[in-house]
Protein backbone atom coordinates (compact mmCIF):
# COMPACT_ATOMS: atom_id res chain seq x y z
CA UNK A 1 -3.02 8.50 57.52
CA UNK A 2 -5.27 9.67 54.92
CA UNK A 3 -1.91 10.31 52.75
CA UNK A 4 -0.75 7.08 53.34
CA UNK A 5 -3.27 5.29 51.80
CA UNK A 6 -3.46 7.79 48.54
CA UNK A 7 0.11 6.90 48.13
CA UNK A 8 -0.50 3.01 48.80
CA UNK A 9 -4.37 3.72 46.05
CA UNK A 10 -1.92 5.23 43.63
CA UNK A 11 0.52 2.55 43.80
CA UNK A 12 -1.84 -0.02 43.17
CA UNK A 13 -3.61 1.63 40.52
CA UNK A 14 0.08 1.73 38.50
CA UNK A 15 1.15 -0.98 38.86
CA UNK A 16 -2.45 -2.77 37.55
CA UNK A 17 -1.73 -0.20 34.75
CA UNK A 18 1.94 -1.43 33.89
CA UNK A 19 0.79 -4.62 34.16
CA UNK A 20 -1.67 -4.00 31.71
CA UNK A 21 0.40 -2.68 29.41
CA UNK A 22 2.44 -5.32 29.25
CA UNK A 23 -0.74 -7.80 28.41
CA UNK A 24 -1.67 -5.51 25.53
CA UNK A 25 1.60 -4.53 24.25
CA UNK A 26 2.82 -8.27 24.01
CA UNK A 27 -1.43 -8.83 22.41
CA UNK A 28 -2.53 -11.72 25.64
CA UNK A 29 -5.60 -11.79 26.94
CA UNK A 30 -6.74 -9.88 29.80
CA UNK A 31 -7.39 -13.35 31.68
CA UNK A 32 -4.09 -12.97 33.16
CA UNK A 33 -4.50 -9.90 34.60
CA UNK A 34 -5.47 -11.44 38.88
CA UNK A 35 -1.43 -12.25 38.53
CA UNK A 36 -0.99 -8.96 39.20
CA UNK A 37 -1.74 -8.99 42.34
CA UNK A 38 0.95 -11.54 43.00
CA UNK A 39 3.42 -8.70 42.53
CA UNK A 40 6.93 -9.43 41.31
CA UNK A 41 6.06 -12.91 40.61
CA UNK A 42 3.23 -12.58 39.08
CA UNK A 43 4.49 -9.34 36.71
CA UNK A 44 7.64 -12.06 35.82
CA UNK A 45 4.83 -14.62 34.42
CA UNK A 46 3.58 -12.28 32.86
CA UNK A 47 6.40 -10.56 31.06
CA UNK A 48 7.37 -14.30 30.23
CA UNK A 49 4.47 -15.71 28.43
CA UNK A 50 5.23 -15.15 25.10
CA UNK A 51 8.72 -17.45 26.36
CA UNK A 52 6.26 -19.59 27.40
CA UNK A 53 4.23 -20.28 24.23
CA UNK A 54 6.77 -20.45 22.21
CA UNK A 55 8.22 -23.07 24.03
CA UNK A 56 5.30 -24.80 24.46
CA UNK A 57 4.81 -24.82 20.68
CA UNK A 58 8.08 -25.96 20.68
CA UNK A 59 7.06 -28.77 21.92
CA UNK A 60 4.13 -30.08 20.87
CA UNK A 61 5.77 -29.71 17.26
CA UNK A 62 8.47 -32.15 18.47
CA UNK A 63 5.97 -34.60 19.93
CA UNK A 64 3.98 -34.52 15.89
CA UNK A 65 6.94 -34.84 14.30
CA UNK A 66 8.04 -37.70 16.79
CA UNK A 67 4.84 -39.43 16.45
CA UNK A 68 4.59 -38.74 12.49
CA UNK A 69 8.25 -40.05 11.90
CA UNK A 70 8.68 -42.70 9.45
CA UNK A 71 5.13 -42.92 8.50
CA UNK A 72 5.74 -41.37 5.67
């Protein structure tokens, strides 16, 4: 029993880890970090945020240029 939870500790502990690395290597804040703990799902929103941003970006660009067309 005793082995079975070092195994399931050590488990945890990496994958925190990897999922840390991730956050620093792609430079996001640590604030997204508890999605770890959603497992798969959470480590895909996570590998994804830069995708994210840059689509959001994306869009509020469009929406000032929109808004700023033909005023000029």
């Amino acid at each position: 029993m005793n082995g079975l939870m070092a195994a399931a500790g050590l488990a945890l502990v990496l994958w925190i880890s990897c999922c840390y690395l991730v956050l620093k290597s792609r430079q996001r804040s640590l604030r997204w970090l508890p999605l770890a703990g959603a497992g798969p799902f959470g480590f895909i929103v996570i590998a994804t945020l830069e995708e994210i941003d840059e689509a959001y970006s994306l869009r509020v660009r469009e929406a000032v240029e929109a808004g700023s067309y033909g005023h000029e």
